[in-house]
Protein backbone atom coordinates (compact mmCIF):
# COMPACT_ATOMS: atom_id res chain seq x y z
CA UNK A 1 125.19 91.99 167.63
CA UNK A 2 129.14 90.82 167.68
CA UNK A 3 130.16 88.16 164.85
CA UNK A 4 129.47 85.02 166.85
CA UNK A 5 125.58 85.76 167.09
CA UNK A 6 125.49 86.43 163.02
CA UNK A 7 128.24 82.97 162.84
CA UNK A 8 125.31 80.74 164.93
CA UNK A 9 123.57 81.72 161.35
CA UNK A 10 125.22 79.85 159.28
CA UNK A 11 123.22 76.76 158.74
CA UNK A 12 120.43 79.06 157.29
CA UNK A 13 123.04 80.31 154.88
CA UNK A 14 123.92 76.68 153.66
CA UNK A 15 120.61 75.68 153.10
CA UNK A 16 120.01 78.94 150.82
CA UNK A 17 123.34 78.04 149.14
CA UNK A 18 121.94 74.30 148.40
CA UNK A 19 120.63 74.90 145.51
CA UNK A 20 118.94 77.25 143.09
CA UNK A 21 119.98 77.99 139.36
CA UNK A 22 121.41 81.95 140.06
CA UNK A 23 124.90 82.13 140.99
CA UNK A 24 126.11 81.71 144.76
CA UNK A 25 127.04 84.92 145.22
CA UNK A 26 123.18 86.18 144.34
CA UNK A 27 121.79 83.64 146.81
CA UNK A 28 124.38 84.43 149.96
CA UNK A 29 123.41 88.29 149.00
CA UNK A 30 119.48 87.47 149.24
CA UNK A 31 119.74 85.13 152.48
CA UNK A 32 121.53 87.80 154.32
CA UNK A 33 119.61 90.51 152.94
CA UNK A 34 116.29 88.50 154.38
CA UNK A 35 117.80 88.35 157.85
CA UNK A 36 118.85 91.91 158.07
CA UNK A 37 115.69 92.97 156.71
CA UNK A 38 113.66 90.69 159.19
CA UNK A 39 115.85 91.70 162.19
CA UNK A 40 117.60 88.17 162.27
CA UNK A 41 121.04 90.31 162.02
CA UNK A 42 120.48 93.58 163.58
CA UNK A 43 121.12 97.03 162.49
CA UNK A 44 125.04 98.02 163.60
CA UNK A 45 125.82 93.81 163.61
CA UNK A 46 129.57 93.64 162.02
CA UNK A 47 129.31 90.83 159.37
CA UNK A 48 131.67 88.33 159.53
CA UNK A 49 135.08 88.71 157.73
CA UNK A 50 135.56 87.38 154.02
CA UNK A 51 137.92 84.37 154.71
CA UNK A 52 135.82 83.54 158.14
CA UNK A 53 132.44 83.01 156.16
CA UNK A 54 133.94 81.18 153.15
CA UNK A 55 135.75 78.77 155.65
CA UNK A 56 132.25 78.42 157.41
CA UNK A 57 130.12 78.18 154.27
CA UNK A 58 133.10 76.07 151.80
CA UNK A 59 132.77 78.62 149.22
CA UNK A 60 135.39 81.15 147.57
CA UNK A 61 136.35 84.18 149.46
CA UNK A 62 135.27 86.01 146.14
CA UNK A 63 131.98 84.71 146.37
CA UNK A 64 131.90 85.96 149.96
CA UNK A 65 132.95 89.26 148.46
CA UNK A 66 130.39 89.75 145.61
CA UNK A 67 127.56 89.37 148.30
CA UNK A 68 128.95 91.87 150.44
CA UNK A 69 129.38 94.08 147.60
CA UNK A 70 125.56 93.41 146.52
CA UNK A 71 124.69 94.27 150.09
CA UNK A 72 126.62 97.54 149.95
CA UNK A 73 125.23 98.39 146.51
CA UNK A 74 121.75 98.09 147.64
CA UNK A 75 122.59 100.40 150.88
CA UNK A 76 122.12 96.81 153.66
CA UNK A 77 125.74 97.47 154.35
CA UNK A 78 128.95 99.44 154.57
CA UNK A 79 132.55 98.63 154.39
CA UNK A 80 134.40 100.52 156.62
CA UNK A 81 138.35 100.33 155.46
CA UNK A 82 140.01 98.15 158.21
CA UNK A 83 137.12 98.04 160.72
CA UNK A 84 134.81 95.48 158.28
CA UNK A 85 131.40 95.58 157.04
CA UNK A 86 128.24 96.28 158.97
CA UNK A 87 124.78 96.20 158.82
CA UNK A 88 123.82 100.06 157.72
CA UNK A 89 122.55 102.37 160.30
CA UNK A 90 122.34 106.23 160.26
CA UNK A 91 125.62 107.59 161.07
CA UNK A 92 127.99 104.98 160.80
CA UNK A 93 129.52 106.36 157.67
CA UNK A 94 132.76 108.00 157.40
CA UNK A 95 132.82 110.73 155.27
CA UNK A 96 134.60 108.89 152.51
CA UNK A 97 131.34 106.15 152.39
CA UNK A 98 128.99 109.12 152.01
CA UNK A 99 130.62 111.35 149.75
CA UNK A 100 132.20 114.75 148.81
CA UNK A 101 129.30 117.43 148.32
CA UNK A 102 129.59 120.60 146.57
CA UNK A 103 127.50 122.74 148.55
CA UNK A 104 126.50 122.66 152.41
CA UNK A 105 124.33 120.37 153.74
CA UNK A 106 125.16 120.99 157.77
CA UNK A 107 122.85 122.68 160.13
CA UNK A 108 123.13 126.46 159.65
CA UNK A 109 124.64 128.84 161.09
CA UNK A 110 127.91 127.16 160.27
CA UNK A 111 131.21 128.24 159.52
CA UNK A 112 132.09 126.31 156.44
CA UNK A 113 136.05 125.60 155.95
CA UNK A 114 135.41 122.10 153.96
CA UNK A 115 134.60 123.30 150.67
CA UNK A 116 136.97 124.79 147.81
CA UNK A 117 134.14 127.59 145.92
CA UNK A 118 134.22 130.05 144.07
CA UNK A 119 134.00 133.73 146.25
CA UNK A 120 131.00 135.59 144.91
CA UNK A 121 132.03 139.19 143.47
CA UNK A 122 131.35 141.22 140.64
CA UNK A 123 129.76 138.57 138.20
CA UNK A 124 126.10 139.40 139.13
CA UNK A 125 126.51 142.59 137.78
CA UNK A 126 128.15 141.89 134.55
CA UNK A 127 125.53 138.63 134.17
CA UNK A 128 122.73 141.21 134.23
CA UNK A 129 124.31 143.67 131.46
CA UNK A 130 125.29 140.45 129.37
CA UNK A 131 121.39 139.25 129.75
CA UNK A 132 120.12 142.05 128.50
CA UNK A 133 122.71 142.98 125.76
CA UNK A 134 121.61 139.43 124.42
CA UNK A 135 118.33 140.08 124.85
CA UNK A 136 118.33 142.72 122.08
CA UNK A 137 120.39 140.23 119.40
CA UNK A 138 117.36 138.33 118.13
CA UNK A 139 119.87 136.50 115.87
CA UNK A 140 122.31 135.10 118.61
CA UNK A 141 118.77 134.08 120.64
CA UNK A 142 117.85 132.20 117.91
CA UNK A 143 120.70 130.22 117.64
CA UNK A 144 121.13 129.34 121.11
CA UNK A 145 117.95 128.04 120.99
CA UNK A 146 119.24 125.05 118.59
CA UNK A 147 121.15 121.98 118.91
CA UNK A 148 125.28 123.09 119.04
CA UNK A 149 127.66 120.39 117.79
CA UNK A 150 128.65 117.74 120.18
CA UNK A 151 131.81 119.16 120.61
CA UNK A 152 130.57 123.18 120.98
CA UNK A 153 130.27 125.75 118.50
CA UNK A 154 133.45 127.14 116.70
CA UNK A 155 133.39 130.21 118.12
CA UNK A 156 132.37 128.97 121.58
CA UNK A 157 135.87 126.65 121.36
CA UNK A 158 138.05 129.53 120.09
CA UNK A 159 136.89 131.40 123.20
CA UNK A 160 137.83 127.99 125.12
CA UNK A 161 141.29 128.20 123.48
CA UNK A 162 141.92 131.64 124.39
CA UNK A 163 140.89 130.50 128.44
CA UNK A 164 143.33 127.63 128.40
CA UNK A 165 146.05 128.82 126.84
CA UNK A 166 148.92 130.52 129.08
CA UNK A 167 152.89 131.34 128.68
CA UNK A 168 154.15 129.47 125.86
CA UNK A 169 151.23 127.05 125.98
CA UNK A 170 148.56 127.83 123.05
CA UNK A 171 145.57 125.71 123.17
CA UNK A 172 144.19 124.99 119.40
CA UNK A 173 140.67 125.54 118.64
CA UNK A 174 140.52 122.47 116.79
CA UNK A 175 141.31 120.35 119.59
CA UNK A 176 139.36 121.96 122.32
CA UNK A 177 135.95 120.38 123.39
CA UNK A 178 133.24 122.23 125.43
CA UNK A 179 131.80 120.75 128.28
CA UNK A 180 129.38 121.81 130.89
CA UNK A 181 131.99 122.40 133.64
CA UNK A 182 135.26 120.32 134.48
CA UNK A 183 133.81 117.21 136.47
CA UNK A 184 131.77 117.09 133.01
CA UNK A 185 134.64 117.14 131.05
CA UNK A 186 136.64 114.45 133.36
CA UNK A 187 133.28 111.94 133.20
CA UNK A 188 133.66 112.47 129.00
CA UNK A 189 137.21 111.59 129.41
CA UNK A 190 136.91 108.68 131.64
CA UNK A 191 134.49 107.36 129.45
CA UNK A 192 135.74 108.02 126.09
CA UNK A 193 139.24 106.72 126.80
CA UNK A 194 139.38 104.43 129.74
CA UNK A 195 137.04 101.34 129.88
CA UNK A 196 136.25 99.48 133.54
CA UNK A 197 139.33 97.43 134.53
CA UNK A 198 141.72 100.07 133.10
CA UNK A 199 144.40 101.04 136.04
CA UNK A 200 144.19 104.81 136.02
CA UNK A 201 147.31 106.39 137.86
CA UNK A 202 146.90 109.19 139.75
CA UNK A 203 148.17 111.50 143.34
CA UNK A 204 148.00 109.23 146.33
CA UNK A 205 146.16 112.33 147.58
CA UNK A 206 143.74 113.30 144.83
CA UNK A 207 140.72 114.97 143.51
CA UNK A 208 137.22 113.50 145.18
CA UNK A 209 135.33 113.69 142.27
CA UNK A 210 137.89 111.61 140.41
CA UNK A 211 137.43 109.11 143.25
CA UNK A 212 133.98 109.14 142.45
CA UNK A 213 133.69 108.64 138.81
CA UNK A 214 136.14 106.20 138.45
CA UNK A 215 133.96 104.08 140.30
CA UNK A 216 131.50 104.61 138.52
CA UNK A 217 133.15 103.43 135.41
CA UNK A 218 134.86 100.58 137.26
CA UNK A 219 138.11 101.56 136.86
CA UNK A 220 141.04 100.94 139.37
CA UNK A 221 142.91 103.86 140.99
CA UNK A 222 146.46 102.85 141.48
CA UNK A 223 147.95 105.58 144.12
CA UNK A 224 151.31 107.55 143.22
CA UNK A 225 153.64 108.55 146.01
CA UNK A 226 154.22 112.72 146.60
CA UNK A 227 156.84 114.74 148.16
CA UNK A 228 156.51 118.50 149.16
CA UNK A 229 156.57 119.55 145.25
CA UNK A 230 153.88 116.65 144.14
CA UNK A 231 153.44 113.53 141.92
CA UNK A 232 157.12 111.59 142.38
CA UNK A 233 158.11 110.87 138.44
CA UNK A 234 160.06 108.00 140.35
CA UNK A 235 157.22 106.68 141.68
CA UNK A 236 154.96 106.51 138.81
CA UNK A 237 157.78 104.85 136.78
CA UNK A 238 157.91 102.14 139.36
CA UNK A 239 154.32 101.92 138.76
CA UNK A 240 154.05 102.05 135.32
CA UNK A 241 156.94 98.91 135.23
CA UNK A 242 155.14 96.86 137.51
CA UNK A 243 151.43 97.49 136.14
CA UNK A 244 149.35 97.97 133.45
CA UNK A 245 149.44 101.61 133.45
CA UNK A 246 146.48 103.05 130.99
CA UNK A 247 146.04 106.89 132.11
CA UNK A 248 147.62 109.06 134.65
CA UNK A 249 145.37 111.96 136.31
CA UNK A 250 147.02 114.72 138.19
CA UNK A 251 146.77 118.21 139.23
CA UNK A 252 150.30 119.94 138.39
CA UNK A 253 149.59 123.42 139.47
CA UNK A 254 147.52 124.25 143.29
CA UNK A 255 147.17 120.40 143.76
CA UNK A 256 144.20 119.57 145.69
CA UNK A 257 144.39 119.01 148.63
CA UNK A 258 148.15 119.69 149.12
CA UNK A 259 148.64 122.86 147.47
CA UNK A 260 151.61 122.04 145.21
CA UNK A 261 153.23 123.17 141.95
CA UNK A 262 154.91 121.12 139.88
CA UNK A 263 158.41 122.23 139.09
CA UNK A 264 158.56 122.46 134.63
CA UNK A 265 161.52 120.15 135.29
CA UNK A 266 159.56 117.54 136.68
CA UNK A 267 156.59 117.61 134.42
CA UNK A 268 158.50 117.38 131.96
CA UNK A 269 159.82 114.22 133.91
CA UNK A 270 156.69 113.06 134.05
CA UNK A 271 156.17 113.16 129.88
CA UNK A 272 159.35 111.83 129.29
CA UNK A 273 157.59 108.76 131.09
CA UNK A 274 154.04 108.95 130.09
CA UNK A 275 155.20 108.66 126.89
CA UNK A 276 157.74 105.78 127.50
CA UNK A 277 154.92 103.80 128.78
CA UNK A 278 152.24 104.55 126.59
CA UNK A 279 150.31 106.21 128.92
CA UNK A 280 147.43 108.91 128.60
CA UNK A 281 148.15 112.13 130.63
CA UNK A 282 144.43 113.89 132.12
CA UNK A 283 145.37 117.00 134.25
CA UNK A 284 142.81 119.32 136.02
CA UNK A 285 143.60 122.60 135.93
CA UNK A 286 140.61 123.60 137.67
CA UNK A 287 141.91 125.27 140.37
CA UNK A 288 145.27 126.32 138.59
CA UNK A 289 143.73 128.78 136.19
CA UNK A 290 144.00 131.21 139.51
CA UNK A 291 147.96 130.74 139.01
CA UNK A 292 148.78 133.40 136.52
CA UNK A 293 152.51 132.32 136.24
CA UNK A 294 152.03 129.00 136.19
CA UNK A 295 154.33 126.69 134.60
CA UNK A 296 153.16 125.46 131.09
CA UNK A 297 150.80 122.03 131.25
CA UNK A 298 152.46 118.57 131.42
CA UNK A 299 150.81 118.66 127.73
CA UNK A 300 152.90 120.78 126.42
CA UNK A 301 155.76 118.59 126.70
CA UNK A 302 153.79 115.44 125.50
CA UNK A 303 150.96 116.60 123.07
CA UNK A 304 150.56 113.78 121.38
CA UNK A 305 149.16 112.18 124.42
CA UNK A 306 148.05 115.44 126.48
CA UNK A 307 144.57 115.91 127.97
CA UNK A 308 144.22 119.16 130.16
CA UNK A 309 140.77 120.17 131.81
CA UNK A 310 139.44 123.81 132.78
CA UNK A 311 136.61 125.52 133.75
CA UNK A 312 135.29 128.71 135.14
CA UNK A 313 134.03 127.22 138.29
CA UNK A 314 136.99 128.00 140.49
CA UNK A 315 138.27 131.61 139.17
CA UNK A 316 134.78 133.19 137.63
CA UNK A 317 131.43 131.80 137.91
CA UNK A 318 130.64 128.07 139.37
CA UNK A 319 127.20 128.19 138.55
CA UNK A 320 127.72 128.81 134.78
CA UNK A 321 129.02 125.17 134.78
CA UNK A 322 131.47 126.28 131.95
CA UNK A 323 134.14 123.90 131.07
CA UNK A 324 137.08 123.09 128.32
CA UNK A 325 138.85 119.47 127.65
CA UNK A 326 141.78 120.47 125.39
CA UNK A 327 143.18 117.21 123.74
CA UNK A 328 144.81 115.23 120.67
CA UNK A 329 142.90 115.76 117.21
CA UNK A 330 142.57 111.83 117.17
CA UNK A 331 140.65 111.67 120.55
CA UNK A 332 138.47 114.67 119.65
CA UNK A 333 135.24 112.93 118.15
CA UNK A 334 135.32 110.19 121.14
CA UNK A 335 135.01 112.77 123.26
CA UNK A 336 132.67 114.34 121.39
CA UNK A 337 130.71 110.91 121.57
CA UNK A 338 131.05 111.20 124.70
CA UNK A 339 129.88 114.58 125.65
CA UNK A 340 126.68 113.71 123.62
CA UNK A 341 126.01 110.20 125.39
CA UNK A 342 125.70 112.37 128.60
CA UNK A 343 123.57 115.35 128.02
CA UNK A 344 123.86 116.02 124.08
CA UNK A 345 125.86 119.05 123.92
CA UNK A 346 127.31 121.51 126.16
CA UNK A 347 124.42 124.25 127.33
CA UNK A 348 124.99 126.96 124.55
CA UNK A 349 123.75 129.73 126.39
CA UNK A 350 126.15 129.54 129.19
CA UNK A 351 128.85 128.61 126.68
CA UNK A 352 127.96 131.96 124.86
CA UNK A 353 127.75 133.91 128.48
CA UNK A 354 131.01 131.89 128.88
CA UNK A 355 132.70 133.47 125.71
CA UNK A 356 131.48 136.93 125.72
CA UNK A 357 133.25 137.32 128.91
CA UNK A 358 136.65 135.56 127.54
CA UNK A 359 136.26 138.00 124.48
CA UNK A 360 136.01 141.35 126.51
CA UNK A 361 138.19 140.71 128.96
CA UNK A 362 136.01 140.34 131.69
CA UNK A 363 136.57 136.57 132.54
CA UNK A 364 140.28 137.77 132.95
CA UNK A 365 138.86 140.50 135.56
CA UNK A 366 136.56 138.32 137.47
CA UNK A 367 139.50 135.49 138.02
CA UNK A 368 142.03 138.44 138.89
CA UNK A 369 140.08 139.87 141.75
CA UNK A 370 139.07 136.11 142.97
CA UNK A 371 142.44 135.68 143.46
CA UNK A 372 143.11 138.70 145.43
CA UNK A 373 140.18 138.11 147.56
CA UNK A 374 141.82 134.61 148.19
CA UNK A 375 144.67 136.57 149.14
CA UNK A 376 143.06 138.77 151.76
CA UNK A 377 140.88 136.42 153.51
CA UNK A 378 144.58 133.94 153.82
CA UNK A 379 146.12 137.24 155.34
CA UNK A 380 143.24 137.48 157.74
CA UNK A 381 143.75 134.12 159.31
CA UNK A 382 147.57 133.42 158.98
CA UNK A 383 148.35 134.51 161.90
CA UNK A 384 146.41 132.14 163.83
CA UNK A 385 148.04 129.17 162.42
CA UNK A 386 151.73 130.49 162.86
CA UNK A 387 152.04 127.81 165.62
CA UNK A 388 150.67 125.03 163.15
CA UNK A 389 152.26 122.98 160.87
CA UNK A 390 151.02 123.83 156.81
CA UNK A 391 151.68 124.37 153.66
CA UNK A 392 149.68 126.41 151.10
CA UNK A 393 150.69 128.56 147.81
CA UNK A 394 150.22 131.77 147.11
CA UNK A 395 147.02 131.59 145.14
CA UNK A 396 145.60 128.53 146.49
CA UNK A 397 142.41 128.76 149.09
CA UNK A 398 143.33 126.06 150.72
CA UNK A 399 145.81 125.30 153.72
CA UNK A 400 147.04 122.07 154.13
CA UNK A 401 147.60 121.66 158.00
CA UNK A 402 149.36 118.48 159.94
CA UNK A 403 147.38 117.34 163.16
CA UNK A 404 149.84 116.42 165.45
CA UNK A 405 150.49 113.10 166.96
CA UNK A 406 149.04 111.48 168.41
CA UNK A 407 146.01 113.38 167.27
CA UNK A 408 143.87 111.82 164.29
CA UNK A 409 142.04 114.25 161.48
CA UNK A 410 138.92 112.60 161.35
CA UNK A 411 138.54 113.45 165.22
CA UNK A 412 139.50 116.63 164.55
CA UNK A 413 137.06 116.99 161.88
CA UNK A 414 134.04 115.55 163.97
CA UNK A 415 134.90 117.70 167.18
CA UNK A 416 135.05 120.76 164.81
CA UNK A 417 131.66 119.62 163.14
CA UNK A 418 129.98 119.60 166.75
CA UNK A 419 130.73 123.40 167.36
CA UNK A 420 129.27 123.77 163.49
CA UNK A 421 133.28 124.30 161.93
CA UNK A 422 133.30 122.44 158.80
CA UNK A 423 136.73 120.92 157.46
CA UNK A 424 137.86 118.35 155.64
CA UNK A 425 140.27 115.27 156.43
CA UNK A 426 142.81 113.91 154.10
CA UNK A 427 140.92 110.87 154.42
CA UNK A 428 138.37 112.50 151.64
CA UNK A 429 141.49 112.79 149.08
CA UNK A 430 142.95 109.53 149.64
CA UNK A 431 143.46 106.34 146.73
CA UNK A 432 145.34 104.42 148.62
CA UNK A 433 144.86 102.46 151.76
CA UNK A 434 147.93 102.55 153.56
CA UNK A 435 148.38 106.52 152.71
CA UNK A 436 146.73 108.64 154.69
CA UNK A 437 148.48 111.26 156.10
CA UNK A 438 147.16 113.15 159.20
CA UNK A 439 146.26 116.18 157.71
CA UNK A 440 143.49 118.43 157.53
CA UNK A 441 142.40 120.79 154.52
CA UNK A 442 141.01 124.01 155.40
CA UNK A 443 139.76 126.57 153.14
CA UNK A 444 138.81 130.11 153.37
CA UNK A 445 136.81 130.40 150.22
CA UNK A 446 133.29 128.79 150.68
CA UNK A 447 132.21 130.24 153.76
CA UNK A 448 129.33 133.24 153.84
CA UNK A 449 130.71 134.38 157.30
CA UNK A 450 132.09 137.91 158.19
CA UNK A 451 135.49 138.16 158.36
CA UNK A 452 135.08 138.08 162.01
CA UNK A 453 133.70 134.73 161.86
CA UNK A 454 136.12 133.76 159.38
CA UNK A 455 138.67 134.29 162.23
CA UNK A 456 136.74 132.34 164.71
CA UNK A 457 136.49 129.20 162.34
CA UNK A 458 139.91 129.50 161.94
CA UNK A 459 140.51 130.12 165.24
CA UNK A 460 138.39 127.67 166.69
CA UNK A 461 140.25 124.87 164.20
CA UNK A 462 144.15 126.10 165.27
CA UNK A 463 142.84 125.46 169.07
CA UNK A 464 141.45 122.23 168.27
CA UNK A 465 145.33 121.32 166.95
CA UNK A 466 146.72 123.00 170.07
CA UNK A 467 145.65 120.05 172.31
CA UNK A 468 148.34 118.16 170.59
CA UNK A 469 151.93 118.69 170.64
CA UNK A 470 154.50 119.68 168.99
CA UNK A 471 153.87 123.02 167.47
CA UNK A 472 156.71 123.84 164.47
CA UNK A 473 155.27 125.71 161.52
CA UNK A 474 158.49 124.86 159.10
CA UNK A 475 157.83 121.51 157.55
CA UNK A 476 160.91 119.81 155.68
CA UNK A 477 160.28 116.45 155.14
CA UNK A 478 158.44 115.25 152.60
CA UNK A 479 157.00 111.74 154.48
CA UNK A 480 156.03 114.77 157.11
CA UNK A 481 153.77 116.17 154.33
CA UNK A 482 152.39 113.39 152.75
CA UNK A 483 153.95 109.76 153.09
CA UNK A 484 156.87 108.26 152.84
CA UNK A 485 157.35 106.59 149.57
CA UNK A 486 156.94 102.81 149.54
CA UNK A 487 160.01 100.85 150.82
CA UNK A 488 159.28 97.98 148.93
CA UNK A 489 158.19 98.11 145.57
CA UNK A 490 154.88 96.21 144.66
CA UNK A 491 154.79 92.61 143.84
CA UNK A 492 153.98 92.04 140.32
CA UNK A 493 151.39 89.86 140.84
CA UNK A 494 149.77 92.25 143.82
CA UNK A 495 147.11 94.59 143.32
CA UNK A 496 147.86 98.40 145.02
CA UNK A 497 144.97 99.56 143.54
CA UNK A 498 141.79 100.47 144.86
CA UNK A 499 138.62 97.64 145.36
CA UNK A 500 136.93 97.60 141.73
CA UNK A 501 134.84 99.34 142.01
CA UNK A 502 130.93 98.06 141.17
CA UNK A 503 130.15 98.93 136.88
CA UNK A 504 127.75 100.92 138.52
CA UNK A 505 127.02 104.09 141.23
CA UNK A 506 126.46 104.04 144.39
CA UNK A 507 124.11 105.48 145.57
């Protein structure tokens, strides 16, 4: 059904807007939630745009809005960014509507080159020994089978200390926090430090799951421009003068998706104007923990106002869901609140799995030969992308590859996804609106495949590029990368951020 058929409508609407005590919003939301439901609008039918209903109807394009969003929140509709909203119907979201998954969900066999996972290796053998070594310690048992303190056990957090600290960084054992797994320990932050409306800075190419809990919490994701090394200190000072600026999330070291490293100049940039502003600094070093001469955390240079993340997900074990929030001794019992308001304490007997391995070495072990395994499965496929345009680092499982214009990376995506190749489009990464780049993000750690198959995914994904034209593997530009940085700087009374977000999920 086109917009004119669901316009013709509009008496019905006026009549349910008449009168009634709830506000106008709730009553626009019910009367077109009884026409979809009775067929009146059919399933596919694109509603009409915001300003064209409230013209029709003589109410506030906000009120238009809040109905829509009901609809959406109770799964009538979806909003598809510049195409509009339509009545829900099984495959008509993109993958940004339905979500970034941890784990497979495609038709097997597949050859999965979406996902960023840890490589299984030698941790089923050393989780055996450690089971039954703890087994026969009827006095560690016992404990583990009470409540820890909200923020972990004291010798738990020294062995969280020891995991985040690197070079001339040294985490304090005081200030750490133990969480089950980093997306845990970036909820606890979000919550204990941000509240919804707060404008949270962060990569215009970022982290999914931070896209996903920041709406949530209804807070506003303002998008930071990024050149070939990163977050643009320029940028975020423009943004920080301009808005409200409560938080800045990034990912200085392996940046997902991009691969980057943050110079130490620039971080300390960055700190220099974090703590100009007044603004919190969250960085995930989830995936940078596989770096083992990485530069020191933007915290380092701004403790005061320095919140770093880190698990065990990416580098040892993903299933432990072992994680670390290192931060300042003033913000250490909110998270601790925090961590308890969501599921009471941090499991102890992972956390004591966890630190066992930290003490003996063995963590260090496990993350070493991940990283070399990273390393041979990138040398197995490089060659096939040698006529593609990338980027990727050294330790990183992820390539970061440009589809060609006038190619598009969600079509590339969906013709790979009919001959069962999974990747991921930068679309999944993306904050802001008018920032996509065409790239796609290919990784070769989460698939179960042979080596030989490995090769065909990769294959099958370089010919898939090859359709397009040109072919140059040396990238220089950074708006060839990622975008160009804005032209114009933001209005101050504009809003670059992301919709707010409803206070609640989606489901």
């Amino acid at each position: 059904m086109a917009v004119k058929p669901i316009i013709d409508t509009v008496p019905m609407l006026k009549s349910a807007l008449a009168g009634g005590q709830t506000p106008k919003y709730k009553r626009l939301a019910q009367a077109l939630q009884a026409q979809i439901q009775d067929g009146s609008i059919e399933v596919g039918a694109k509603l009409p745009p915001h300003r064209l209903l409230a013209d029709r109807l003589g109410v506030t394009i906000g009120t238009v809005s809040r109905a829509y969003a009901d609809l959406e929140r109770m799964g009538l509709v979806v909003a598809r960014v510049g195409d509009g909203t339509f009545v829900h119907q099984r495959g008509l979201e993109r993958p940004k509507d339905s979500g970034f998954r941890n784990a497979i969900d495609a038709p097997q066999p597949c050859i999965d080159m979406s996902h960023s996972m840890h490589i299984p290796g030698g941790e089923v053998g050393l989780l055996a020994k450690s089971l039954q070594d703890l087994a026969g310690d009827a006095s560690a048992l016992r404990d583990l089978t009470l409540y820890a303190p909200d923020v972990g056990a004291l010798r738990h957090r020294q062995a969280g200390a020891r995991w985040l600290g690197h070079g001339e960084f040294a985490a304090m054992p005081d200030q750490v926090v133990c969480v089950n797994g980093a997306q845990h320990g970036l909820l606890c932050t979000l919550m204990a430090l941000l509240r919804a409306g707060d404008i949270l800075a962060a990569e215009q190419l970022t982290y999914p799951g931070l896209i996903g809990a920041a709406r949530c919490l209804g807070i506003k994701l303002l998008g930071i421009d990024m050149d070939e090394e990163g977050l643009v200190p320029d940028s975020l000072l423009d943004a920080c003068r301009t808005h409200r600026v409560s938080a800045l999330y990034c990912t200085p070291t392996i940046q997902n998706p991009t691969t980057s490293v943050l110079s130490t100049a620039r971080r300390e940039a960055i700190a220099r104007i974090c703590r100009a502003h007044n603004v919190l600094i969250i960085e995930d070093e989830a995936h940078g923990v596989l770096m083992a001469d990485r530069p020191p955390p933007i915290s380092r240079f701004a403790p005061e106002r320095g919140v770093l993340i880190s698990s065990l997900s990416k580098g040892v074990a993903a299933g432990l869901r072992v994680g670390y929030v290192h931060a300042p001794l003033p913000l250490i019992s909110r998270l601790g609140a925090a961590s308890r308001s969501t599921c009471w304490m941090a499991t102890p007997l992972q956390m004591e799995l966890a630190s066992r391995w930290i003490e003996d070495g063995a963590a260090q072990m496990l993350m070493r030969q991940q990283a070399a395994e990273i390393e041979r499965r990138k040398g197995l496929v490089a060659d096939l992308l040698t006529e593609r345009n990338y980027r990727t680092s050294a330790q990183s499982p992820h390539f970061w590859i440009e589809v060609p214009a006038p190619g598009r990376a969600w079509n590339v995506q969906a013709e790979l996804a009919r001959k069962n190749c999974l990747v991921t489009s930068a679309e999944a990464f993306s904050v802001r609106r008018d920032a996509t780049p065409q790239f796609i993000r290919a990784s070769v750690s989460n698939t179960s495949a042979s080596d030989e198959l490995l090769r065909a995914g990769f294959a099958a994904l370089s010919a898939s590029l090859g359709q397009y034209a040109p072919r140059n593997r040396n990238i220089t530009t950074a708006q060839h990368l990622f975008c160009a940085p804005s032209s114009t700087p933001t209005a101050p009374g504009s809003d670059p951020c992301t919709d707010t977000p409803p206070a609640s999920c989606r489901a």
